[in-house]
PDB file of N, CA and C in Angstrom:
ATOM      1  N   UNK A   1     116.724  79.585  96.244  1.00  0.00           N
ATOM      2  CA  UNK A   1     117.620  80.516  96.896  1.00  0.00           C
ATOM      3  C   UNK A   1     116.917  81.098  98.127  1.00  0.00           C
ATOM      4  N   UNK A   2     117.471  80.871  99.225  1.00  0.00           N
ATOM      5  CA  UNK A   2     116.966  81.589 100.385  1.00  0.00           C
ATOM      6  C   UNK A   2     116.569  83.013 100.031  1.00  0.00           C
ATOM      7  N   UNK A   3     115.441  83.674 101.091  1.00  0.00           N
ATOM      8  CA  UNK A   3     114.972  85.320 101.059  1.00  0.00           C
ATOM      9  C   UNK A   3     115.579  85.823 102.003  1.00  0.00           C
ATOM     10  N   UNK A   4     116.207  86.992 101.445  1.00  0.00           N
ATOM     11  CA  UNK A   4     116.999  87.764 102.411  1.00  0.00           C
ATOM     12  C   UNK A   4     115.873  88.763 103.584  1.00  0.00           C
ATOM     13  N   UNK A   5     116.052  88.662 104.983  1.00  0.00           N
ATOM     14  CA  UNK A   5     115.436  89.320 105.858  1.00  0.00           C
ATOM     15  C   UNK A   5     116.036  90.310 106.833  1.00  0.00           C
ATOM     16  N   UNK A   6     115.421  91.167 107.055  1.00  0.00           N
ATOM     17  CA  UNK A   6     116.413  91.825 108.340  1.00  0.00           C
ATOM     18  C   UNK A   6     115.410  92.361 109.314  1.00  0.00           C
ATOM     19  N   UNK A   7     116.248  92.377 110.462  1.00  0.00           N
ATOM     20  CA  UNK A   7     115.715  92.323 111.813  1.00  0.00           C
ATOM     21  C   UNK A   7     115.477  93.423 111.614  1.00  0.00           C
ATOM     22  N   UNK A   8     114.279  94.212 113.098  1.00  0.00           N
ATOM     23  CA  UNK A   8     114.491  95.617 112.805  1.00  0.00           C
ATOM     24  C   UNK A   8     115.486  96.303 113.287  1.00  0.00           C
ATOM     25  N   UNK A   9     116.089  95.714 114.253  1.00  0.00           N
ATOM     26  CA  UNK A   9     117.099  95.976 115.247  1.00  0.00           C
ATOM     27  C   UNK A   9     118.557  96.419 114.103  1.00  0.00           C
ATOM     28  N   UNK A  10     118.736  95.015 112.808  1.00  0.00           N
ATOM     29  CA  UNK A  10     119.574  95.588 112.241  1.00  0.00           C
ATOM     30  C   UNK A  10     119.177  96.620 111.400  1.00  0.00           C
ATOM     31  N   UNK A  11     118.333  97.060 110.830  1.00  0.00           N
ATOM     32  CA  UNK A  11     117.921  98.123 110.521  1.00  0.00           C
ATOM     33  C   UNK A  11     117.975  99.493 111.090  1.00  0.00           C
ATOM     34  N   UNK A  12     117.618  99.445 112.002  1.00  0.00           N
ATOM     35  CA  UNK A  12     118.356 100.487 113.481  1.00  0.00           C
ATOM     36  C   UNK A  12     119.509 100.691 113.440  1.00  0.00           C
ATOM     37  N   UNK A  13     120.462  99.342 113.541  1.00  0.00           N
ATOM     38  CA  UNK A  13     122.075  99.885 113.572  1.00  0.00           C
ATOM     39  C   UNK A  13     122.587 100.608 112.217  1.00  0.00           C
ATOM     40  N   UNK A  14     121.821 100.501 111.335  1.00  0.00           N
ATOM     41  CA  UNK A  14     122.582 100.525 109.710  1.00  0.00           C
ATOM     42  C   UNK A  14     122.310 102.353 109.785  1.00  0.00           C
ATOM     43  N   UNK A  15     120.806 102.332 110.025  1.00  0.00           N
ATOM     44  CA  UNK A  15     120.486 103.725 109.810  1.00  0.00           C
ATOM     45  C   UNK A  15     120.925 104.525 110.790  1.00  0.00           C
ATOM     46  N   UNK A  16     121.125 104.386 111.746  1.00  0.00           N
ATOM     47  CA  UNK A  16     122.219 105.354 113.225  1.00  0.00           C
ATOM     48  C   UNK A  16     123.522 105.276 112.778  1.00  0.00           C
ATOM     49  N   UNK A  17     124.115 104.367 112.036  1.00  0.00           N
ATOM     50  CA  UNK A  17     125.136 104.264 111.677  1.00  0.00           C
ATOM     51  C   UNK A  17     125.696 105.081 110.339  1.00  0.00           C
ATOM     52  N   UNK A  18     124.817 105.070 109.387  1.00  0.00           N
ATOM     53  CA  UNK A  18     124.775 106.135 108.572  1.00  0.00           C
ATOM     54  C   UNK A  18     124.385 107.593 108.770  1.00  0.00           C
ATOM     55  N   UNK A  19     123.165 108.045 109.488  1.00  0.00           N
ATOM     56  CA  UNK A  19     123.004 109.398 110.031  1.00  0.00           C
ATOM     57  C   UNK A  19     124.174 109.625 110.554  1.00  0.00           C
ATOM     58  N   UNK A  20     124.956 109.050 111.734  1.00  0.00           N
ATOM     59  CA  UNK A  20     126.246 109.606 111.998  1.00  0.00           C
ATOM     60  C   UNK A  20     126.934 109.927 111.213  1.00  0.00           C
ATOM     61  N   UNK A  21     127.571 109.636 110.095  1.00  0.00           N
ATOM     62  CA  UNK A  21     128.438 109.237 109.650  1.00  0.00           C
ATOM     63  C   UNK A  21     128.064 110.983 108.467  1.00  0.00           C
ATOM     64  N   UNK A  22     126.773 110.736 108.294  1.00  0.00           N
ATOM     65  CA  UNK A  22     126.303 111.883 107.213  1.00  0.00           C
ATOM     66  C   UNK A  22     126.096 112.581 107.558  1.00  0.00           C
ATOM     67  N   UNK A  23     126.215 112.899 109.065  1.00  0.00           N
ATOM     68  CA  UNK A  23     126.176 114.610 109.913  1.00  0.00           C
ATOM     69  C   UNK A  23     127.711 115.222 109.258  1.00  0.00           C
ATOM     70  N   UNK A  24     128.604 114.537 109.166  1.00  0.00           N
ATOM     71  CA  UNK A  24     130.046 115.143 108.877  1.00  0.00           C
ATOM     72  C   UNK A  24     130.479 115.188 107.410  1.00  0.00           C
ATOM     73  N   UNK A  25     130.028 113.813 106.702  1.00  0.00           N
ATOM     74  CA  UNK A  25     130.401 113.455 105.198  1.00  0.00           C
ATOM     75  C   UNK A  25     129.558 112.502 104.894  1.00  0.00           C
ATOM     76  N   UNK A  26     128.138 113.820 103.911  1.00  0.00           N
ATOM     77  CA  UNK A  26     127.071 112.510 103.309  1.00  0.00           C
ATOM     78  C   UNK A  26     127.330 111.555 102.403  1.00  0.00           C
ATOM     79  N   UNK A  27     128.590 112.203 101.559  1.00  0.00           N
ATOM     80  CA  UNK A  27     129.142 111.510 100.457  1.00  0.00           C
ATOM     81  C   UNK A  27     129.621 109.777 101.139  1.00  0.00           C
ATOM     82  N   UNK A  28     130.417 110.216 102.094  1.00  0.00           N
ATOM     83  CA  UNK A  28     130.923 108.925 102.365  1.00  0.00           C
ATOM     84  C   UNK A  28     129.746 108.240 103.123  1.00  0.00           C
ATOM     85  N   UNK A  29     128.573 108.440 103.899  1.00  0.00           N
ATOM     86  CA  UNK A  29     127.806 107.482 104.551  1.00  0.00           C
ATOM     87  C   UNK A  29     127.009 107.072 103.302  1.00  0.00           C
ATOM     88  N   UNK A  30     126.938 107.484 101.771  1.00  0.00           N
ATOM     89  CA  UNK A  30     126.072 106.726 100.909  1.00  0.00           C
ATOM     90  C   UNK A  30     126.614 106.096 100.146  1.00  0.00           C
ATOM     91  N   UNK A  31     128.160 106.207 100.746  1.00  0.00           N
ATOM     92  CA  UNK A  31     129.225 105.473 100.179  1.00  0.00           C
ATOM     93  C   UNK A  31     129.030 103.987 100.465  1.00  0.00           C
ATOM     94  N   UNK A  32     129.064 104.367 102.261  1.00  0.00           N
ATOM     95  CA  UNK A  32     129.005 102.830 103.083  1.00  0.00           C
ATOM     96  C   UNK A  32     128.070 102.032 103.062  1.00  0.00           C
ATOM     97  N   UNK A  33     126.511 103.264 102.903  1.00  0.00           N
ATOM     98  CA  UNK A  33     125.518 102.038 102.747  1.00  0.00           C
ATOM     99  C   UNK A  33     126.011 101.403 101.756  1.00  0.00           C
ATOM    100  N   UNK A  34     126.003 101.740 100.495  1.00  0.00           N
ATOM    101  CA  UNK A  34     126.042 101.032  99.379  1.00  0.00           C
ATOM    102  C   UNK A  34     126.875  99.571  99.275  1.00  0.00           C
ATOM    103  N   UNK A  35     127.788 100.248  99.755  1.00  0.00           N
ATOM    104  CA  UNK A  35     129.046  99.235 100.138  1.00  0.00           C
ATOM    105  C   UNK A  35     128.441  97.927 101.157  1.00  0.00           C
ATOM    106  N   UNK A  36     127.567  98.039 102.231  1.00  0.00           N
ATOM    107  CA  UNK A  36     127.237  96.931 102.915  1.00  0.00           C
ATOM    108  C   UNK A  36     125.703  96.859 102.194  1.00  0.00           C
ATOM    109  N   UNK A  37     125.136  97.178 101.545  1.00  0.00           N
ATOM    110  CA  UNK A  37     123.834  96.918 100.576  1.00  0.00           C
ATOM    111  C   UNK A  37     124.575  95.665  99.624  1.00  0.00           C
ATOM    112  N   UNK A  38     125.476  96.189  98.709  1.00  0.00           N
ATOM    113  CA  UNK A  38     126.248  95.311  97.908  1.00  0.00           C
ATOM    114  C   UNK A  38     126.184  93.742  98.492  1.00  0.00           C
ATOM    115  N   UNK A  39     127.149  93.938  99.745  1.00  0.00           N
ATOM    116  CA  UNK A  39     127.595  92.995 100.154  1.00  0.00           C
ATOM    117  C   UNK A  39     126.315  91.993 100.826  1.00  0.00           C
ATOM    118  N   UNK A  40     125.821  92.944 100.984  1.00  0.00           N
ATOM    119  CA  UNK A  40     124.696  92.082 101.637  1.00  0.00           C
ATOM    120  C   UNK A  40     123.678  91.391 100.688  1.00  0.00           C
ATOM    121  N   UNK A  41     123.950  92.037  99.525  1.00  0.00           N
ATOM    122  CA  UNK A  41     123.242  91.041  98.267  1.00  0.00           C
ATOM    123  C   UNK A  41     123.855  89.959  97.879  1.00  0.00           C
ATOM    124  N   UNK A  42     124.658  89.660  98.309  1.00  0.00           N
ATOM    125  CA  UNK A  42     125.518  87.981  97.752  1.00  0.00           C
ATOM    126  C   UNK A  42     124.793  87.465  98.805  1.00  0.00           C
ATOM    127  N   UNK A  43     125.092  87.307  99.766  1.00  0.00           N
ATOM    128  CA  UNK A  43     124.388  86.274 101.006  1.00  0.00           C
ATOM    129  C   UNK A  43     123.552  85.131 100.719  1.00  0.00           C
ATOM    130  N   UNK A  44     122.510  85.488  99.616  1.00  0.00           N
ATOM    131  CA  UNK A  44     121.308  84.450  99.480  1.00  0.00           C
ATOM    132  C   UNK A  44     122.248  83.518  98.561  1.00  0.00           C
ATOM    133  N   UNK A  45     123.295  83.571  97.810  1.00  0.00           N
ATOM    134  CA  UNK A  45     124.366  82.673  96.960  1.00  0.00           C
ATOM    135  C   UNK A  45     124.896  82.345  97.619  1.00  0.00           C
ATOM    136  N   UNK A  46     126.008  83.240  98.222  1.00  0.00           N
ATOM    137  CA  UNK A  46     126.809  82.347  99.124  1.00  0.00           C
ATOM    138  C   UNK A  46     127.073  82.437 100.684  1.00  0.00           C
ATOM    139  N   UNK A  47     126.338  81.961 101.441  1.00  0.00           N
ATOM    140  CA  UNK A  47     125.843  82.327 102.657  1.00  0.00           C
ATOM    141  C   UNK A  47     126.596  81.739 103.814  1.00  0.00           C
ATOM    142  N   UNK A  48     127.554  80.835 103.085  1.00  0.00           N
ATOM    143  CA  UNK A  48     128.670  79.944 104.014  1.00  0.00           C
ATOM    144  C   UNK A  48     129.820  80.318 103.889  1.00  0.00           C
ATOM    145  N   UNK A  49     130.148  81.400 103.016  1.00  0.00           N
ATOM    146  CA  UNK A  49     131.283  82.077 102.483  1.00  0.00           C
ATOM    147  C   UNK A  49     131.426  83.048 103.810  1.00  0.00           C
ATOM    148  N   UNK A  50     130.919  83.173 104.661  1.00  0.00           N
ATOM    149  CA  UNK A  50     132.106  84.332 105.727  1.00  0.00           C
ATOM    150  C   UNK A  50     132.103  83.285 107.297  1.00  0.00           C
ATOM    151  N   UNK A  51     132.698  83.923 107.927  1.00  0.00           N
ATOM    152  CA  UNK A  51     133.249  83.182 109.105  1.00  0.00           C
ATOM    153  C   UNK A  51     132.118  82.822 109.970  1.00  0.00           C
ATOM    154  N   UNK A  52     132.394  82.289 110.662  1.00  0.00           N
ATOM    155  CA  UNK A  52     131.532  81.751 112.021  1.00  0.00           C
ATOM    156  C   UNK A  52     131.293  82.499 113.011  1.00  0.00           C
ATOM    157  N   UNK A  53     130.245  82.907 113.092  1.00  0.00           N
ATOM    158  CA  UNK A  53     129.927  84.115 114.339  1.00  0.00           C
ATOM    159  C   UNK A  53     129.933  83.679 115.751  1.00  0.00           C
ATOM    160  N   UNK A  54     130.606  84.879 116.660  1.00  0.00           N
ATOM    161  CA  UNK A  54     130.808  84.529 117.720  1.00  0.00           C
ATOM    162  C   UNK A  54     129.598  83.806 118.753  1.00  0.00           C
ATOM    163  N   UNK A  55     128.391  84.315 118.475  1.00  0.00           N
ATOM    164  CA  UNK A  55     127.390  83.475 118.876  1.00  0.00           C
ATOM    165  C   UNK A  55     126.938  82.098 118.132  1.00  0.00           C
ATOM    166  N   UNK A  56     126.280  81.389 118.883  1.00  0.00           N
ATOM    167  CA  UNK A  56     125.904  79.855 118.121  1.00  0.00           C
ATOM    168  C   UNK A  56     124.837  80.040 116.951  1.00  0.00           C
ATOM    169  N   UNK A  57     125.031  79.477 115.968  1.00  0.00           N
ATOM    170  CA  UNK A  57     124.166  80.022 114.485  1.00  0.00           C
ATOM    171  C   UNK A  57     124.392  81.241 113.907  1.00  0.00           C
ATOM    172  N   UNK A  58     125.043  81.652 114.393  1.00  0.00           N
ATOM    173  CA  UNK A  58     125.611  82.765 113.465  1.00  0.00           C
ATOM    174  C   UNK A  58     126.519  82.837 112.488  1.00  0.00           C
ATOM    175  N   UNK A  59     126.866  84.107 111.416  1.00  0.00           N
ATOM    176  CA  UNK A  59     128.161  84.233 111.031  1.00  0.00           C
ATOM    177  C   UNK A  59     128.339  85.616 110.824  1.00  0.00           C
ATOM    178  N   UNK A  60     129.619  86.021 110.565  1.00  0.00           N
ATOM    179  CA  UNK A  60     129.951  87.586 110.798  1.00  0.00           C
ATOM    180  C   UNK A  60     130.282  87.839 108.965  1.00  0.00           C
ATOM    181  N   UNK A  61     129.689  88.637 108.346  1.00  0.00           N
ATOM    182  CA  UNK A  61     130.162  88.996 106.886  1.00  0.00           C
ATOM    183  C   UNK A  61     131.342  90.609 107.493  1.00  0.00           C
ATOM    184  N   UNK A  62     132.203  90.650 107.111  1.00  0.00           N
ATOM    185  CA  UNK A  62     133.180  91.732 107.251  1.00  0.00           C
ATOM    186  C   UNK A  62     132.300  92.442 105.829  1.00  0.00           C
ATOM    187  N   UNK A  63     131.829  93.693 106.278  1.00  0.00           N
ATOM    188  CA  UNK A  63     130.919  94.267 105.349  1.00  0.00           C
ATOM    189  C   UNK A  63     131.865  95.488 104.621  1.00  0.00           C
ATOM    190  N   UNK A  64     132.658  96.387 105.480  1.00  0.00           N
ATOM    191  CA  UNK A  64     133.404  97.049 105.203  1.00  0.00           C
ATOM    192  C   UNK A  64     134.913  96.954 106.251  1.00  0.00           C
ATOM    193  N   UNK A  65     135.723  97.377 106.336  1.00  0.00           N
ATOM    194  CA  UNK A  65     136.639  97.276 107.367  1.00  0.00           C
ATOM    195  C   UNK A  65     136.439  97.930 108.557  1.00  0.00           C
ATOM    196  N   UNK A  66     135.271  98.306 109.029  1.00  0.00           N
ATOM    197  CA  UNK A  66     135.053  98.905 110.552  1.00  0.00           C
ATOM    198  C   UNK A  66     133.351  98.098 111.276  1.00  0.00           C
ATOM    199  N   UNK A  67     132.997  97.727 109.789  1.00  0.00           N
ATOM    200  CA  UNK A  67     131.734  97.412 109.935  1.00  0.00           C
ATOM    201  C   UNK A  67     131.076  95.503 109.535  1.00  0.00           C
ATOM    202  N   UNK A  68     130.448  94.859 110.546  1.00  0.00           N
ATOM    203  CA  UNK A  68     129.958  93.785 110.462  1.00  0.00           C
ATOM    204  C   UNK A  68     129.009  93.407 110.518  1.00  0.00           C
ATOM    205  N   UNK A  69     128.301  92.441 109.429  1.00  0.00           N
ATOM    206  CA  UNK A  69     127.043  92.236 109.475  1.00  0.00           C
ATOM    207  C   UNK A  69     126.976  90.725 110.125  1.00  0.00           C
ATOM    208  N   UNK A  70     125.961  90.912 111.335  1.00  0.00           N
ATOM    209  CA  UNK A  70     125.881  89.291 111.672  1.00  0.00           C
ATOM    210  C   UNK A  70     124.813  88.391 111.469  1.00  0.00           C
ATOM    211  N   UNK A  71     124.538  87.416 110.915  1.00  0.00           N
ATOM    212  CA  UNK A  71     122.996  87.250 110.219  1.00  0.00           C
ATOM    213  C   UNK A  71     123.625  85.633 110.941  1.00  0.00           C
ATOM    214  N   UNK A  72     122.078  85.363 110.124  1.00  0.00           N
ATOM    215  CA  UNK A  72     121.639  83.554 110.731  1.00  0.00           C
ATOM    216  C   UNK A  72     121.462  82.942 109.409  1.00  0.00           C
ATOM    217  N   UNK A  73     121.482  82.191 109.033  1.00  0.00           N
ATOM    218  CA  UNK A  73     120.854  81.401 107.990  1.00  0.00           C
ATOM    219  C   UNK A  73     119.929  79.878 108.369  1.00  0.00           C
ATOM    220  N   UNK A  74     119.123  79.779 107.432  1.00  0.00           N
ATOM    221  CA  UNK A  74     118.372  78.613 107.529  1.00  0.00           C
ATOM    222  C   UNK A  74     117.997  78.411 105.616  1.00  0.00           C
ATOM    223  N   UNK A  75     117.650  77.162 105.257  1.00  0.00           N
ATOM    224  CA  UNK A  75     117.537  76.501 103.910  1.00  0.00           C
ATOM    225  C   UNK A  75     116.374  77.835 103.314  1.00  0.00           C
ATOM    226  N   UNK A  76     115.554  78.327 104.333  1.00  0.00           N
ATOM    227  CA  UNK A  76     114.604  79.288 103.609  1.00  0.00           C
ATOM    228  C   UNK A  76     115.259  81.041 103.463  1.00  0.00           C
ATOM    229  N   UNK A  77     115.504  81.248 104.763  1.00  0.00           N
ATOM    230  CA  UNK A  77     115.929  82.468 104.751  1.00  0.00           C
ATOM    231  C   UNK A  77     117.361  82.791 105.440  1.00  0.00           C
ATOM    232  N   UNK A  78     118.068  84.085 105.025  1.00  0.00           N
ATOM    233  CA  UNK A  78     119.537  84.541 105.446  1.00  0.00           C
ATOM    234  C   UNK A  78     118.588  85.871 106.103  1.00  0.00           C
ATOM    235  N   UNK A  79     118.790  85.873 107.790  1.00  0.00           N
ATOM    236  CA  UNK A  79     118.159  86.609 108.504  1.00  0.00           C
ATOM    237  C   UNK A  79     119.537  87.951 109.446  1.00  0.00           C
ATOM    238  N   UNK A  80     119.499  88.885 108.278  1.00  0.00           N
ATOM    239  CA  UNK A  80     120.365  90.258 109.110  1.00  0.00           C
ATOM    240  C   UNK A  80     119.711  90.482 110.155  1.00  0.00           C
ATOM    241  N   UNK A  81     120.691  89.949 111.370  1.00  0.00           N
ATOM    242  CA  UNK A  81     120.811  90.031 113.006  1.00  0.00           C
ATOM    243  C   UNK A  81     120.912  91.930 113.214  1.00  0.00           C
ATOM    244  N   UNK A  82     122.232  91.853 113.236  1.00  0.00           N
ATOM    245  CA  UNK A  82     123.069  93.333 113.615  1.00  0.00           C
ATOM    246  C   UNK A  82     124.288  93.504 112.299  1.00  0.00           C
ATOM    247  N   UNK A  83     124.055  95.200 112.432  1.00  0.00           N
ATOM    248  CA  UNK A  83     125.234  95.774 111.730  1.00  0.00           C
ATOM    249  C   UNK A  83     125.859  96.422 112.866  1.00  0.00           C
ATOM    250  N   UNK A  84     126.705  95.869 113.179  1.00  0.00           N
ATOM    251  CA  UNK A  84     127.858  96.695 114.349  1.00  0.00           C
ATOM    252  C   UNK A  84     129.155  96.991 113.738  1.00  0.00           C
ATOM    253  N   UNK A  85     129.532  98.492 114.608  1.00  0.00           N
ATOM    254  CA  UNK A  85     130.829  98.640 114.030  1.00  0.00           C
ATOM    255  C   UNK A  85     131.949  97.533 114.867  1.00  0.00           C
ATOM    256  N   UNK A  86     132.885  97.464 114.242  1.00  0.00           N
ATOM    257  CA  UNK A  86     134.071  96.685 115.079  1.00  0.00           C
ATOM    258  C   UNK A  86     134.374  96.839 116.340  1.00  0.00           C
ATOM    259  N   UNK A  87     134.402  97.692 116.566  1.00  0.00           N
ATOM    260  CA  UNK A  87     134.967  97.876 118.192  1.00  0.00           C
ATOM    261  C   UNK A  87     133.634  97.924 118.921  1.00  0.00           C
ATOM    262  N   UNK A  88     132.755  97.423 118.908  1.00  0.00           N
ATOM    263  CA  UNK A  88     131.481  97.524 119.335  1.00  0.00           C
ATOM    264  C   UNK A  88     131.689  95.940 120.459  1.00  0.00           C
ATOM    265  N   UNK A  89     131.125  96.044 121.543  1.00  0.00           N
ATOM    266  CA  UNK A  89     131.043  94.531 122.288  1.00  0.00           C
ATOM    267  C   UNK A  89     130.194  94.089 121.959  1.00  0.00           C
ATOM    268  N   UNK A  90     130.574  92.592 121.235  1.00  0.00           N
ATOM    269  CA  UNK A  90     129.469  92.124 120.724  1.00  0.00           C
ATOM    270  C   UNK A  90     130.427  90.680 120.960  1.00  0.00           C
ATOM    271  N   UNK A  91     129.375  89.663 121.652  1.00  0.00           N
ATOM    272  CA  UNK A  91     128.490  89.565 121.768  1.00  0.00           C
ATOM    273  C   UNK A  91     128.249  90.545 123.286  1.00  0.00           C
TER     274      UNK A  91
END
């Protein structure tokens, strides 16, 4: 089974993304991590299961409905790119 990795960059987006979110309602930003933690634990199973990311080698997991995780995969590792929210320009 591939090792799950993450950039630091996505690490950056997850945690700015939650501090925001827990300046107003901590309940709900330990809601969301959890919610894209979850999701982000299937990946090393099924890593072909979400769509094709707009960049080349990529794919986009719909993590929550505002929020996307975009990772890479290779036979060794599933590598978390970015957590961006939706309306974010990306690429």
């Amino acid at each position: 089974m591939p090792e799950l990795r993450w950039r630091q960059t996505a690490r950056d987006d997850l945690r700015s993304i939650i501090e925001y979110i827990a300046a107003d309602n901590p309940a709900a930003a330990l809601a969301l991590w959890e919610t894209i933690e979850a999701r982000i634990g299937h990946l090393p199973e099924f890593p072909k299961a979400h769509r094709p990311g707009r960049l080349p080698g990529t794919r986009e997991l719909i993590a929550h409905q505002n929020y996307i995780v975009v990772y890479s995969e290779s036979p060794d590792s599933i590598e978390i790119l970015r957590v961006l929210h939706g309306a974010q320009m990306w690429p």
